[in-house]
Protein backbone atom coordinates (compact mmCIF):
# COMPACT_ATOMS: atom_id res chain seq x y z
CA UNK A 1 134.71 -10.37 205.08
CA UNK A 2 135.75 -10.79 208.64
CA UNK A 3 136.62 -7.77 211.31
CA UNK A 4 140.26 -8.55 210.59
CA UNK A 5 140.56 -8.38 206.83
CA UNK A 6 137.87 -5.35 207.09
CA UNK A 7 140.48 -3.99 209.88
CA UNK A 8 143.36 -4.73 207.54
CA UNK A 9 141.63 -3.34 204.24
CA UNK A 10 140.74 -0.02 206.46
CA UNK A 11 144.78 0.63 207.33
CA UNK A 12 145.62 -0.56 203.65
CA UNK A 13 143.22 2.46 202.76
CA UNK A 14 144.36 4.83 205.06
CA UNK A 15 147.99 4.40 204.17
CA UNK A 16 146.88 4.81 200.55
CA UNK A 17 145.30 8.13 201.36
CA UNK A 18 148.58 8.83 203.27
CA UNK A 19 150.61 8.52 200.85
CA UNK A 20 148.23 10.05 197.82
CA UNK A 21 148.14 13.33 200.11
CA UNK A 22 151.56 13.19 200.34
CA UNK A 23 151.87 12.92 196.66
CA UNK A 24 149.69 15.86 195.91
CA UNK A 25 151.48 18.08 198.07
CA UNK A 26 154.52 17.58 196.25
CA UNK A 27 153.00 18.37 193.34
CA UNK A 28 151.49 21.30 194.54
CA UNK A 29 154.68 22.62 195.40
CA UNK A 30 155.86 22.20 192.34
CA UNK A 31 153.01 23.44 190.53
CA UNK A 32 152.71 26.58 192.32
CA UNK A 33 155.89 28.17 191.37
CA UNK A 34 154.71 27.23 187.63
CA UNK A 35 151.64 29.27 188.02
CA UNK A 36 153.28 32.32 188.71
CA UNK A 37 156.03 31.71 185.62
CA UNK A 38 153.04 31.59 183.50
CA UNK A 39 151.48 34.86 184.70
CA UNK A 40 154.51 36.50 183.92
CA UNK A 41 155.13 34.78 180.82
CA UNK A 42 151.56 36.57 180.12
CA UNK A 43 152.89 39.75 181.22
CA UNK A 44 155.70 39.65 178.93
CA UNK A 45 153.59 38.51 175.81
CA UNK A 46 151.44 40.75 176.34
CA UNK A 47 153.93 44.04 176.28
CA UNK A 48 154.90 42.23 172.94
CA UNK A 49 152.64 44.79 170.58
CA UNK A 50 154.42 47.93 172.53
CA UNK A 51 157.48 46.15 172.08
CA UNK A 52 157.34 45.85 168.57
CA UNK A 53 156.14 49.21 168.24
CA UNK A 54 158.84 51.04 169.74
CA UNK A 55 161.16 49.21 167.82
CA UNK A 56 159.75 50.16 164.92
CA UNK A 57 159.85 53.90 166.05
CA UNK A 58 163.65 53.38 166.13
CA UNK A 59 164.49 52.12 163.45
CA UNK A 60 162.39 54.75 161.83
CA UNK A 61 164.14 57.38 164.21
CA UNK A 62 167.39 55.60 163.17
CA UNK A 63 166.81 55.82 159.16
CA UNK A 64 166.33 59.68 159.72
CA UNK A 65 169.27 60.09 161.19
CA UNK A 66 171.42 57.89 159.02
CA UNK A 67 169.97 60.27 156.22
CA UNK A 68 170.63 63.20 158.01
CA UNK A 69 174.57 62.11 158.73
CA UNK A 70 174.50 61.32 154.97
CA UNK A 71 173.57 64.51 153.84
CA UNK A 72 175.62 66.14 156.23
CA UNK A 73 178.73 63.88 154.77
CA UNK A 74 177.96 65.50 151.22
CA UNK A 75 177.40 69.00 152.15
CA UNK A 76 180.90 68.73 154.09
CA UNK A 77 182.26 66.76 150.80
CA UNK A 78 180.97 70.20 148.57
CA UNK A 79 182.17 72.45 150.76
CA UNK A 80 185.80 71.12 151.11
CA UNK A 81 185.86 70.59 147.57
CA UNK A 82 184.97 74.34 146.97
CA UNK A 83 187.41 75.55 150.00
CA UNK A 84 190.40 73.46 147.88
């Protein structure tokens, strides 16, 4: 290989690198905002368990008082049918 085609083979790798850096960047940039969707997509899985726990605790909360307007509806029921 002669100076020239060594000369031409260096530029031919240099614009290569160019343009390979350039290509990383770009997907650096767009990588980056990705990594810090999946950390909070971690946060949010992991509040899941306390999540499904206080639901739990109201529908529970939400059954007792269902009862409680139910048994208020009968006493009321009695007592109007007693005050007729």
């Amino acid at each position: 290989m002669n100076d020239s085609n060594l000369t031409n083979e260096l530029r031919r790798i240099a614009v290569t690198q160019e343009a390979m850096g350039d290509t990383i960047k770009t997907i650096l940039e767009i990588v980056a905002p990705m990594r810090k969707e999946v950390t909070e997509i971690k946060s949010v899985i992991a509040d899941i368990p306390e999540m499904k726990a206080d639901i739990k605790t109201i529908k529970a909360v939400i059954r007792d008082t269902n009862q409680q307007v139910q048994n208020h509806e009968k006493r009321l029921t009695r007592l109007e049918t007693k005050a007729a």
